[in-house]
PDB file of N, CA and C in Angstrom:
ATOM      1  N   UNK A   1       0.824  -1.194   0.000  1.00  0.00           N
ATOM      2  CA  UNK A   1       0.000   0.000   0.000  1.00  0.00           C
ATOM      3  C   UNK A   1       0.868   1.258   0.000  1.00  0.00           C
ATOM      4  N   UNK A   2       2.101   0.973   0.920  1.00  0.00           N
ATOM      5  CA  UNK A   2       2.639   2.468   0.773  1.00  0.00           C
ATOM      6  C   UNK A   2       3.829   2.362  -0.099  1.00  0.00           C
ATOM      7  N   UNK A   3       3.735   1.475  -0.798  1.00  0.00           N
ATOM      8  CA  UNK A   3       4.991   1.370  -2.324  1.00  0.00           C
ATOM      9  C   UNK A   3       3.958   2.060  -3.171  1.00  0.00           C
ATOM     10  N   UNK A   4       2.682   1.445  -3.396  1.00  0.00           N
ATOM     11  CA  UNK A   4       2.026   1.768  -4.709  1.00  0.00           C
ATOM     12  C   UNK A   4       1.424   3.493  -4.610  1.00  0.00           C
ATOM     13  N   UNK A   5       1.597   4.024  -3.001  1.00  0.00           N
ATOM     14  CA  UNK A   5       1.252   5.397  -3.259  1.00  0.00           C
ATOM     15  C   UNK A   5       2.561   6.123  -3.531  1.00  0.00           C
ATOM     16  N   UNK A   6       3.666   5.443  -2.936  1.00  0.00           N
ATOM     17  CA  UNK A   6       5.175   6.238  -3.276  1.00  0.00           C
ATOM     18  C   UNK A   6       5.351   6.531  -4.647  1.00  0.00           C
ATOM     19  N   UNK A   7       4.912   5.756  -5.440  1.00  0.00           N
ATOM     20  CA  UNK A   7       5.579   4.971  -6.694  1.00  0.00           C
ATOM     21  C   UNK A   7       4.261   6.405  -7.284  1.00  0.00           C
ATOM     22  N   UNK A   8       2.893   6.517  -6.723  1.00  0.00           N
ATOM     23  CA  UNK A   8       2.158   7.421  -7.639  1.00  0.00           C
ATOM     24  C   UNK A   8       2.722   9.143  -7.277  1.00  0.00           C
ATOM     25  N   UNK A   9       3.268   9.243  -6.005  1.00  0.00           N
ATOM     26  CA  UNK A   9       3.577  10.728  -5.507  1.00  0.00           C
ATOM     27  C   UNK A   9       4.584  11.173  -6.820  1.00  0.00           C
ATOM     28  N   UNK A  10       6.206   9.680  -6.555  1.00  0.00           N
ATOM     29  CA  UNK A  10       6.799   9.854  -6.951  1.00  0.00           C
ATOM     30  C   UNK A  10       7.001  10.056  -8.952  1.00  0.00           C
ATOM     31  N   UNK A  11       5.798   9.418  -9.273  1.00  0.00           N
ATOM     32  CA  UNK A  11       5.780   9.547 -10.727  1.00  0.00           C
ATOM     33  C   UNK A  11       6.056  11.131 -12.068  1.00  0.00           C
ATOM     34  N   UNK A  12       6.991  10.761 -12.727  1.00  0.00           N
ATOM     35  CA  UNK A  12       7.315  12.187 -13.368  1.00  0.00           C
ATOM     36  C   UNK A  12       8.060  13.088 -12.693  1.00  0.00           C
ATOM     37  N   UNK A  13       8.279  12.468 -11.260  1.00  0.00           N
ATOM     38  CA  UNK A  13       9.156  13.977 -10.635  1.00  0.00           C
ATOM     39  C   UNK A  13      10.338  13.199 -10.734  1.00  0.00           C
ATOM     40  N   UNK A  14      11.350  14.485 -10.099  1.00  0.00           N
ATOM     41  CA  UNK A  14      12.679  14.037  -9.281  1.00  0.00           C
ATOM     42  C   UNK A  14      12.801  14.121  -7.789  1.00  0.00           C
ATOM     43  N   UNK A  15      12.975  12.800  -7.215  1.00  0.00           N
ATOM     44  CA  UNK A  15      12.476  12.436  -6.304  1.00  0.00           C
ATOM     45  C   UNK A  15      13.580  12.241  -5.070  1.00  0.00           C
ATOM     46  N   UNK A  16      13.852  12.245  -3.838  1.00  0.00           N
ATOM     47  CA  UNK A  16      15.101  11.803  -2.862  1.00  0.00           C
ATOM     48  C   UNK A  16      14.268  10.698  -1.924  1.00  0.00           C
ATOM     49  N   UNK A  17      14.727   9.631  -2.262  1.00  0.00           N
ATOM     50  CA  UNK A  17      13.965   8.545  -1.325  1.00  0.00           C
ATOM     51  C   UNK A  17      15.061   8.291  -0.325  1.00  0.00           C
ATOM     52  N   UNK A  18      14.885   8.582   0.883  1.00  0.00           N
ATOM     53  CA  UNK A  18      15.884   7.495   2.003  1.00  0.00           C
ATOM     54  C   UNK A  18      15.300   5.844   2.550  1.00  0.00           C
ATOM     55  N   UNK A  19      15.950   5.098   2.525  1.00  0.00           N
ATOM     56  CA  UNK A  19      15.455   3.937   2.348  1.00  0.00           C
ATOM     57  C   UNK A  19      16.296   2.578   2.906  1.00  0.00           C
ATOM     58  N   UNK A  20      15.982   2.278   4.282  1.00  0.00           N
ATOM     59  CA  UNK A  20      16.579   1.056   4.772  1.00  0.00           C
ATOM     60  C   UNK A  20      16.318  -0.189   3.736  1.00  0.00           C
ATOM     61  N   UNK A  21      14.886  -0.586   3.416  1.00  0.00           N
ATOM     62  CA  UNK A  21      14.157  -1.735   3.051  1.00  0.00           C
ATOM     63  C   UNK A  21      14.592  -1.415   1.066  1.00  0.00           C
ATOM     64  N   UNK A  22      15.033  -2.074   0.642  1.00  0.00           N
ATOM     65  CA  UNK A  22      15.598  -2.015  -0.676  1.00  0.00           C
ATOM     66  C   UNK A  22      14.433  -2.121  -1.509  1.00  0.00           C
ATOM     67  N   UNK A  23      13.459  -2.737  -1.370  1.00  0.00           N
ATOM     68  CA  UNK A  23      12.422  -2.772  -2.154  1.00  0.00           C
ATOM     69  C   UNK A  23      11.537  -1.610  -2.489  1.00  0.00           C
ATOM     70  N   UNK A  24      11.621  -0.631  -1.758  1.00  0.00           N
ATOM     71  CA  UNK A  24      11.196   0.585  -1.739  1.00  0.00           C
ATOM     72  C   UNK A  24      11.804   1.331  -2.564  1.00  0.00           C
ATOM     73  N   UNK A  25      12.753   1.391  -2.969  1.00  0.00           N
ATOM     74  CA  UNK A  25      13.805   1.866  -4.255  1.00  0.00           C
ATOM     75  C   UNK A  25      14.041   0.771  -5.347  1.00  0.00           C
ATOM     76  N   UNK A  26      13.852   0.022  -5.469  1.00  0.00           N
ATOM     77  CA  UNK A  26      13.966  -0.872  -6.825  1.00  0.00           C
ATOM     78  C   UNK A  26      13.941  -0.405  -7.831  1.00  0.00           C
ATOM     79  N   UNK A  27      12.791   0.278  -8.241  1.00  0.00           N
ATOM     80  CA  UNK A  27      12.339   0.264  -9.475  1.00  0.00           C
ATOM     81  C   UNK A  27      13.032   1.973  -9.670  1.00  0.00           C
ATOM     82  N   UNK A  28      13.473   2.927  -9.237  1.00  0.00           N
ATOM     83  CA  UNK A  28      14.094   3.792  -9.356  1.00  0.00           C
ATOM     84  C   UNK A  28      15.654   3.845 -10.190  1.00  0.00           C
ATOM     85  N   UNK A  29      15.359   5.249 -11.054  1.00  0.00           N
ATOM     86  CA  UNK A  29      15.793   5.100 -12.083  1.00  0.00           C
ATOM     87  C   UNK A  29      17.195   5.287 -11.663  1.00  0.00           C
ATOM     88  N   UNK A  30      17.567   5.645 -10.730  1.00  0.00           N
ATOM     89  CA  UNK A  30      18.825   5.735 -10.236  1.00  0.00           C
ATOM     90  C   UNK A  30      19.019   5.755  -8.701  1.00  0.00           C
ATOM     91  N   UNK A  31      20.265   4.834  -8.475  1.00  0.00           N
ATOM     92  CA  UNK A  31      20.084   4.218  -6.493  1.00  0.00           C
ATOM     93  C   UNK A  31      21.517   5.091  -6.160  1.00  0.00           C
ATOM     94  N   UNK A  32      22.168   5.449  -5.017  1.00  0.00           N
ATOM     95  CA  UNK A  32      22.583   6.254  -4.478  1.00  0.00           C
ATOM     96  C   UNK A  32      23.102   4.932  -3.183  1.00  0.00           C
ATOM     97  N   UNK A  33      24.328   4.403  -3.608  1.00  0.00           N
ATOM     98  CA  UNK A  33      24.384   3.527  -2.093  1.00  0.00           C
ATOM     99  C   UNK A  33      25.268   4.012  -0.979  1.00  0.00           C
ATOM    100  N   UNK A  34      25.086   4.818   0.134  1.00  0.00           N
ATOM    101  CA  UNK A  34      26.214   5.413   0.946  1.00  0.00           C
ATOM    102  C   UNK A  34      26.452   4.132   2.290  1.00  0.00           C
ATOM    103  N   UNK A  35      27.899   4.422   2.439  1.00  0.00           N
ATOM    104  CA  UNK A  35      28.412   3.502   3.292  1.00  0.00           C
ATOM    105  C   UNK A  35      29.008   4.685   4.292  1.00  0.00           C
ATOM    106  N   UNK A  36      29.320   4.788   5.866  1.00  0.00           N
ATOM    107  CA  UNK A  36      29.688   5.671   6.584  1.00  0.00           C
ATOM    108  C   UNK A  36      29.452   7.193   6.139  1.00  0.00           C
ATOM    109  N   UNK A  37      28.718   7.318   5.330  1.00  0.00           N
ATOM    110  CA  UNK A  37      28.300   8.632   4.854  1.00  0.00           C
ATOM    111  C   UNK A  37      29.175   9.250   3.826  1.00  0.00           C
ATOM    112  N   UNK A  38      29.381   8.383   2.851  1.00  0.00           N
ATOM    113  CA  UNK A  38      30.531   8.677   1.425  1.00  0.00           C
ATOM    114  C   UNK A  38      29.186   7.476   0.391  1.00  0.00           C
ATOM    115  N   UNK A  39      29.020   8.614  -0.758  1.00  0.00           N
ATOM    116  CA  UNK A  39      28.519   7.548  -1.608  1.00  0.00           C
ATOM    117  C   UNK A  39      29.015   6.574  -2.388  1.00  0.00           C
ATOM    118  N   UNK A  40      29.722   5.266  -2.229  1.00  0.00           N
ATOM    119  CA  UNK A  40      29.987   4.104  -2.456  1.00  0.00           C
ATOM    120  C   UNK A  40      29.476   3.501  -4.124  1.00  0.00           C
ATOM    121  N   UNK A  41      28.320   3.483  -4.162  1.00  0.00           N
ATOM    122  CA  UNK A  41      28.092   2.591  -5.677  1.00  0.00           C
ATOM    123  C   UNK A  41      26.659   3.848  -5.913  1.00  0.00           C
ATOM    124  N   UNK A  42      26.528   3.639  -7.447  1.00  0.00           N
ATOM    125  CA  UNK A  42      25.365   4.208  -8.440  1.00  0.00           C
ATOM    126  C   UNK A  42      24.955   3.530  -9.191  1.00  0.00           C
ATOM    127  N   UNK A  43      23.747   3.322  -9.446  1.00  0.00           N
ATOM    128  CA  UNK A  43      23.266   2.761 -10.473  1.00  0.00           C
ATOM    129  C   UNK A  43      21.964   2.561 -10.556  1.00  0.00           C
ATOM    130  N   UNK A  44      21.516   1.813 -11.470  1.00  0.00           N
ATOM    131  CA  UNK A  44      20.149   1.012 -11.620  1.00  0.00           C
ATOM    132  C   UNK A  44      19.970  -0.280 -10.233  1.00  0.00           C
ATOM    133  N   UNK A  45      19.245  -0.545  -9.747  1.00  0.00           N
ATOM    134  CA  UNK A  45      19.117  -2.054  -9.116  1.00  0.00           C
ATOM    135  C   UNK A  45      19.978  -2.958  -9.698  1.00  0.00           C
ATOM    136  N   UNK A  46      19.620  -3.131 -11.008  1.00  0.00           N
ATOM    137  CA  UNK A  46      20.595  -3.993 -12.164  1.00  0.00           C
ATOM    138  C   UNK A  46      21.875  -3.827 -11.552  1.00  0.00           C
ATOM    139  N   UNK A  47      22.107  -2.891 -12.394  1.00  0.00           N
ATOM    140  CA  UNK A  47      23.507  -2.623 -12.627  1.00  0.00           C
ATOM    141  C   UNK A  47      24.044  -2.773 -10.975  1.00  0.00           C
ATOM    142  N   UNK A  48      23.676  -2.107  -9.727  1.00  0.00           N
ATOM    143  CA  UNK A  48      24.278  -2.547  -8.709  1.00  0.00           C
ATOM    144  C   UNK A  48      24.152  -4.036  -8.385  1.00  0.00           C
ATOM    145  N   UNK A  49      23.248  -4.698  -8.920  1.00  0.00           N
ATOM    146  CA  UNK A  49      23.640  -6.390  -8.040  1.00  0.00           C
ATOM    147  C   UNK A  49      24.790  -6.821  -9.272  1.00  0.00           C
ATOM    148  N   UNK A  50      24.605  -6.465 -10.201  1.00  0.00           N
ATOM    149  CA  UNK A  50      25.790  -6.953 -11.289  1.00  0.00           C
ATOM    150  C   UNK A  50      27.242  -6.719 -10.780  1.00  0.00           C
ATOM    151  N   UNK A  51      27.190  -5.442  -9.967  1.00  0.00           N
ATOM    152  CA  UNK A  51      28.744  -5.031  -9.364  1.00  0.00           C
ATOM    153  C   UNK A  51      28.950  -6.062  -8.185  1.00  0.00           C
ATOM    154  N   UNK A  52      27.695  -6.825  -7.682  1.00  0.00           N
ATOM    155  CA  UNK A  52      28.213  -7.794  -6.393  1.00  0.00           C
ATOM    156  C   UNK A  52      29.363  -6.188  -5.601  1.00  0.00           C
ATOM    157  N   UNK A  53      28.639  -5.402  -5.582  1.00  0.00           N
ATOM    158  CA  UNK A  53      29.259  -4.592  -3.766  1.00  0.00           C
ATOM    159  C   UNK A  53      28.121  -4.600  -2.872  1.00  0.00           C
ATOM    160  N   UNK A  54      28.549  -3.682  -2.243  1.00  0.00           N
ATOM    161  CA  UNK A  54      27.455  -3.039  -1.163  1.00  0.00           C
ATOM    162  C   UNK A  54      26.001  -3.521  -1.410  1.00  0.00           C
ATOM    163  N   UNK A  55      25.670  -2.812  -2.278  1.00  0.00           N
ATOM    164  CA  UNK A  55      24.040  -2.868  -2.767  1.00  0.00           C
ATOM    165  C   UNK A  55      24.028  -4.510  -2.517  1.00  0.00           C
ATOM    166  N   UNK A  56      24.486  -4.984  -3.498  1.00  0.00           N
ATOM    167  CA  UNK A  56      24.027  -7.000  -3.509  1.00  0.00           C
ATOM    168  C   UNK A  56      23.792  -7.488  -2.551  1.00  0.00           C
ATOM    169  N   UNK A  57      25.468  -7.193  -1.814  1.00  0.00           N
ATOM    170  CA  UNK A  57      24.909  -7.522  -0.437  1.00  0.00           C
ATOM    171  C   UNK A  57      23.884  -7.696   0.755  1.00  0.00           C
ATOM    172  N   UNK A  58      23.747  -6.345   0.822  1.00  0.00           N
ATOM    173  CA  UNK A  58      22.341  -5.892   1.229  1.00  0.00           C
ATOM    174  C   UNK A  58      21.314  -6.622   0.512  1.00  0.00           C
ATOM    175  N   UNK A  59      21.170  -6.323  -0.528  1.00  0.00           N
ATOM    176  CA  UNK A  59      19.974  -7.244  -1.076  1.00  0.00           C
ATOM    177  C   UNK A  59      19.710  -9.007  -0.360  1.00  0.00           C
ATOM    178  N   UNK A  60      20.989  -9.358  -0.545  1.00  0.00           N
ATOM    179  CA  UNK A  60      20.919 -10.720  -0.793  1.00  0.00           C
ATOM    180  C   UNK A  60      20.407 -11.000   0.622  1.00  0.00           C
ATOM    181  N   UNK A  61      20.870  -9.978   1.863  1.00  0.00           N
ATOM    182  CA  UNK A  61      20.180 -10.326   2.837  1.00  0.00           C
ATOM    183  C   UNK A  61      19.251 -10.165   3.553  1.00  0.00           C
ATOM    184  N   UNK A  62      18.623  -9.296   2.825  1.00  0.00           N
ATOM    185  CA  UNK A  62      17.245  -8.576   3.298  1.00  0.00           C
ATOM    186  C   UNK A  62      16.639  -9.729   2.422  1.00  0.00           C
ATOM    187  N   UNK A  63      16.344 -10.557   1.257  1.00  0.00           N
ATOM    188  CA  UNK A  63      15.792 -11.095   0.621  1.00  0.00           C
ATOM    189  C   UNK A  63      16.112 -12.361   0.874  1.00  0.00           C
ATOM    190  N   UNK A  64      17.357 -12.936   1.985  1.00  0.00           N
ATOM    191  CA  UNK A  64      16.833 -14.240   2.388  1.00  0.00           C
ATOM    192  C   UNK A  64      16.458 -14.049   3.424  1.00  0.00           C
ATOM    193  N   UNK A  65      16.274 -12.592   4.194  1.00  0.00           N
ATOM    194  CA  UNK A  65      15.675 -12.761   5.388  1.00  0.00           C
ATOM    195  C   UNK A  65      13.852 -12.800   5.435  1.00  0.00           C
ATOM    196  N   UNK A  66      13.933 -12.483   4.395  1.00  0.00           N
ATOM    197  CA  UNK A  66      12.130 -12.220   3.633  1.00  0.00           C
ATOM    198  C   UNK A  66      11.823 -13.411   3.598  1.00  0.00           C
ATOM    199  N   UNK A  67      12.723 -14.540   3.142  1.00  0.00           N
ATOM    200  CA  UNK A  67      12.532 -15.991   2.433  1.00  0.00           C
ATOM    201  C   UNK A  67      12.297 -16.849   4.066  1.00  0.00           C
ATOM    202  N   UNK A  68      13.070 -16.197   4.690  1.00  0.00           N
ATOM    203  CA  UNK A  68      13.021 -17.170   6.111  1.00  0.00           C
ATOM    204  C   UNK A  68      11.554 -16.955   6.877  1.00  0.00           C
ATOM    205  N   UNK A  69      11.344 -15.801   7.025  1.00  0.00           N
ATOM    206  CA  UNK A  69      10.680 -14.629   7.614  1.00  0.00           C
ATOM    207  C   UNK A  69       8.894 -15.427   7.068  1.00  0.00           C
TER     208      UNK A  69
END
């Protein structure tokens, strides 16, 4: 419910999402990954799990914790 109203606020604009839960930024046209407060990786979703850094990481464990969960 509150992805599909983000996703309508956010439509056509330029947008600053802060965002623990990765799924909430997915589909955004560009991700912003900061580590100790230096921005670390850019990209698409894609393109960051393709780099296997930061971002993947994160992913991989928020999404087997979803799988356990």
């Amino acid at each position: 419910l509150i992805q599909k109203a983000t996703e309508t606020i956010t439509a056509n604009r330029t947008s600053i999402i802060i965002a623990h839960r990765l799924a909430t930024v997915k589909k955004a046209s560009k991700i912003m990954v900061m580590d100790k407060g230096t921005i670390v990786e850019m990209g698409t979703h894609n393109e960051l799990l393709e780099k296997k850094g930061v971002y993947s990481k994160l992913y991989e464990i928020q999404f087997a914790a979803h799988l356990v969960a």
